[in-house]
Protein backbone atom coordinates (compact mmCIF):
# COMPACT_ATOMS: atom_id res chain seq x y z
CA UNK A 1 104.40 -36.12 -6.42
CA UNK A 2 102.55 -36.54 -2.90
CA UNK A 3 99.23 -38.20 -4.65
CA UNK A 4 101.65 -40.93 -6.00
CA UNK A 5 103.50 -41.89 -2.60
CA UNK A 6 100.38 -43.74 -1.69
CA UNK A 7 100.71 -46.33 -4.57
CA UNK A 8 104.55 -46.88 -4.29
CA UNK A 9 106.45 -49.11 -2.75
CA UNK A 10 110.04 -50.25 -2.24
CA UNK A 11 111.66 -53.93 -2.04
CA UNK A 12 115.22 -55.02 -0.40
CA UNK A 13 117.00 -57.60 -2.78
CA UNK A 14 118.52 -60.12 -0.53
CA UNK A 15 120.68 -63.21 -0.59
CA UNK A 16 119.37 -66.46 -1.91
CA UNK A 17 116.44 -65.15 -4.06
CA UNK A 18 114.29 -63.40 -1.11
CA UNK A 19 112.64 -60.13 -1.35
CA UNK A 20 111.46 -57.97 1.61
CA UNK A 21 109.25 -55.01 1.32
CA UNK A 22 110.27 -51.86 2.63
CA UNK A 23 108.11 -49.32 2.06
CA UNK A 24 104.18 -49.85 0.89
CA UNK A 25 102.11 -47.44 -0.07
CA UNK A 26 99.05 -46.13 1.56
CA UNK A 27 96.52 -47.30 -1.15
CA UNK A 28 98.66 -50.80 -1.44
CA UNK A 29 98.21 -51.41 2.42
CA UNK A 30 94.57 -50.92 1.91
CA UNK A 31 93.97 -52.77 -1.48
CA UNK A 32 95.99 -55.69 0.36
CA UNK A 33 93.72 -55.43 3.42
CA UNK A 34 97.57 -55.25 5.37
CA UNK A 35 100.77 -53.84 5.83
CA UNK A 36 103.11 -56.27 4.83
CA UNK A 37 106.00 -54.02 5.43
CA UNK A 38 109.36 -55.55 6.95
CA UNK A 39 108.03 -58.90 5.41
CA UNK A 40 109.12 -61.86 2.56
CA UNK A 41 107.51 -61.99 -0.54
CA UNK A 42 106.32 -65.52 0.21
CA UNK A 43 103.94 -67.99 -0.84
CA UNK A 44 102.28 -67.08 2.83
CA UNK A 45 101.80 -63.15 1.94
CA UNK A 46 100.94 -63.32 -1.75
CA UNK A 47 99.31 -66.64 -2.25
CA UNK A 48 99.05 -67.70 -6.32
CA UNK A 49 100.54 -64.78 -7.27
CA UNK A 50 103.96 -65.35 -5.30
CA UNK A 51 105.51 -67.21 -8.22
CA UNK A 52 104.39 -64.84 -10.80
CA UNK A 53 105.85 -61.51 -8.35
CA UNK A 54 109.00 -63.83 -7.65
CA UNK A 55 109.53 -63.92 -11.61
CA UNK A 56 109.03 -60.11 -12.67
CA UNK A 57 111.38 -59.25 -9.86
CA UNK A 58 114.07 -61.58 -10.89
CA UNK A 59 113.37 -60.25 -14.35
CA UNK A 60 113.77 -56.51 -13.87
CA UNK A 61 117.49 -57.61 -11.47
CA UNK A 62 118.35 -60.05 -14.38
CA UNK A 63 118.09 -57.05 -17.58
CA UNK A 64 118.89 -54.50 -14.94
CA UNK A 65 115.75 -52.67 -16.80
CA UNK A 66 112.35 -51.59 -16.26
CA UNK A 67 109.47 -54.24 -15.99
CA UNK A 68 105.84 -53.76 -16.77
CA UNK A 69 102.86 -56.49 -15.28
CA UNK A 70 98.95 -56.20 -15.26
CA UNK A 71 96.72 -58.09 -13.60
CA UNK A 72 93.33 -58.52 -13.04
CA UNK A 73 90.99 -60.50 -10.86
CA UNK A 74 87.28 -60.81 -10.11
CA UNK A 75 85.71 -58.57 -7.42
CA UNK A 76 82.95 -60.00 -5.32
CA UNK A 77 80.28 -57.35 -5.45
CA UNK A 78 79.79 -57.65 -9.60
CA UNK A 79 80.91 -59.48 -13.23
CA UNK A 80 84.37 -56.33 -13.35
CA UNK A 81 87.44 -57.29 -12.51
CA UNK A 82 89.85 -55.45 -10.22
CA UNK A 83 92.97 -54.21 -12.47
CA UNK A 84 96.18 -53.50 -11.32
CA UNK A 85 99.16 -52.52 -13.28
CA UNK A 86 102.52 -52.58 -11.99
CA UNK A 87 106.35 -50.75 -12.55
CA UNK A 88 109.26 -52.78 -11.37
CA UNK A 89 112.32 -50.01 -11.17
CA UNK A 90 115.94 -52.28 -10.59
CA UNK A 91 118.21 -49.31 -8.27
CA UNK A 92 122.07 -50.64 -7.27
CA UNK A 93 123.46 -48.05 -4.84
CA UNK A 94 126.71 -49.09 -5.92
CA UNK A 95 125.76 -48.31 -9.67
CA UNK A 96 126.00 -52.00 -10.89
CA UNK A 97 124.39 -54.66 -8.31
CA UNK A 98 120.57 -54.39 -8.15
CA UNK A 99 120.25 -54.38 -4.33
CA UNK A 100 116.71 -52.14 -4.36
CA UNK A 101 113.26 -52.12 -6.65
CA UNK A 102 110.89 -49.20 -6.37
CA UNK A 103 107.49 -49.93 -8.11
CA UNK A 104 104.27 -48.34 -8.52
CA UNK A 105 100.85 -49.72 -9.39
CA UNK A 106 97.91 -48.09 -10.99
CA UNK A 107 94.21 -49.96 -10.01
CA UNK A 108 91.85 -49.72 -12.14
CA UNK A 109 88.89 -51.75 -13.61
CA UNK A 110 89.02 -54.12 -16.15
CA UNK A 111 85.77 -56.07 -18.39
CA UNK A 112 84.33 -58.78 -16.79
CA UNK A 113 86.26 -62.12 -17.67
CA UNK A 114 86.41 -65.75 -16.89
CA UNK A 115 89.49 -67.46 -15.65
CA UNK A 116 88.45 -70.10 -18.20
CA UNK A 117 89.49 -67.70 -20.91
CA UNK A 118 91.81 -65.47 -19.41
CA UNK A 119 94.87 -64.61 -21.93
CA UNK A 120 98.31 -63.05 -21.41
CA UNK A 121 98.85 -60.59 -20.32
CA UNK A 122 95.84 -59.03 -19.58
CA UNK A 123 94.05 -60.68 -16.97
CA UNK A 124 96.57 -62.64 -15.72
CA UNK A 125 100.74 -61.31 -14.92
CA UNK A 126 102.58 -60.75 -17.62
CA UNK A 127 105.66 -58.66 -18.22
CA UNK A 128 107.34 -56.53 -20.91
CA UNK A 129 110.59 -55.72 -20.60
CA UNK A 130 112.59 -52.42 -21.95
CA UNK A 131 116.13 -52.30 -21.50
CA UNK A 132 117.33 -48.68 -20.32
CA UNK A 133 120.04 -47.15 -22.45
């Protein structure tokens, strides 16, 4: 379990559609280039990928299920791209409410692509959804 700590992290669900990260992983911290613990998922902190985090998260509290994303996006130093996939967990501590998400992400490397012919939902986020019996 200790070798996946570094690539979890934890969200607080709060009123009016915010989000505030809790815990980050060790590997996310560094990936990110900062620990954004304590802060808003904002427009500020993730950029052009705010709207898509906002929507998976609202997702995963609106089925009260599991969500899935990958994305990918080009690295500097050659033609790969950087991959991440992510796990969006919904917890309620009172059994019903969705007041928590735990997720993990997995980085990887993906085939060089263009963002003139990126598709869904590889290279950009995308999301399945399972419900949970």
């Amino acid at each position: 379990m200790k070798p996946f700590l570094t690539v979890v992290y934890l969200v607080d669900v709060l009123a009016n559609d915010q989000f505030r990260y809790r815990l980050l992983g060790t590997e996310i911290v560094n990936r990110a280039g900062r620990d954004m613990t304590g802060q808003l998922l904002s427009p500020g902190t993730h950029g052009r990928t705010f709207e898509p985090m906002r929507a998976i998260y609202r997702e995963a509290i609106a089925r009260k299920a599991m969500a899935f994303s990958r994305r990918a996006r080009p690295r500097h130093a050659d033609d790969r791209a950087l991959r991440a996939d992510g796990l969006v967990l919904p917890l309620a501590s009172d059994g019903r409410t969705v007041d928590m998400l735990m997720g993990g992400l997995s980085f990887g490397s993906a085939p060089a692509f263009s963002f003139d012919t990126a598709t869904e939902p590889v290279h950009s986020f995308g999301w399945v959804v399972r419900e949970l019996g």
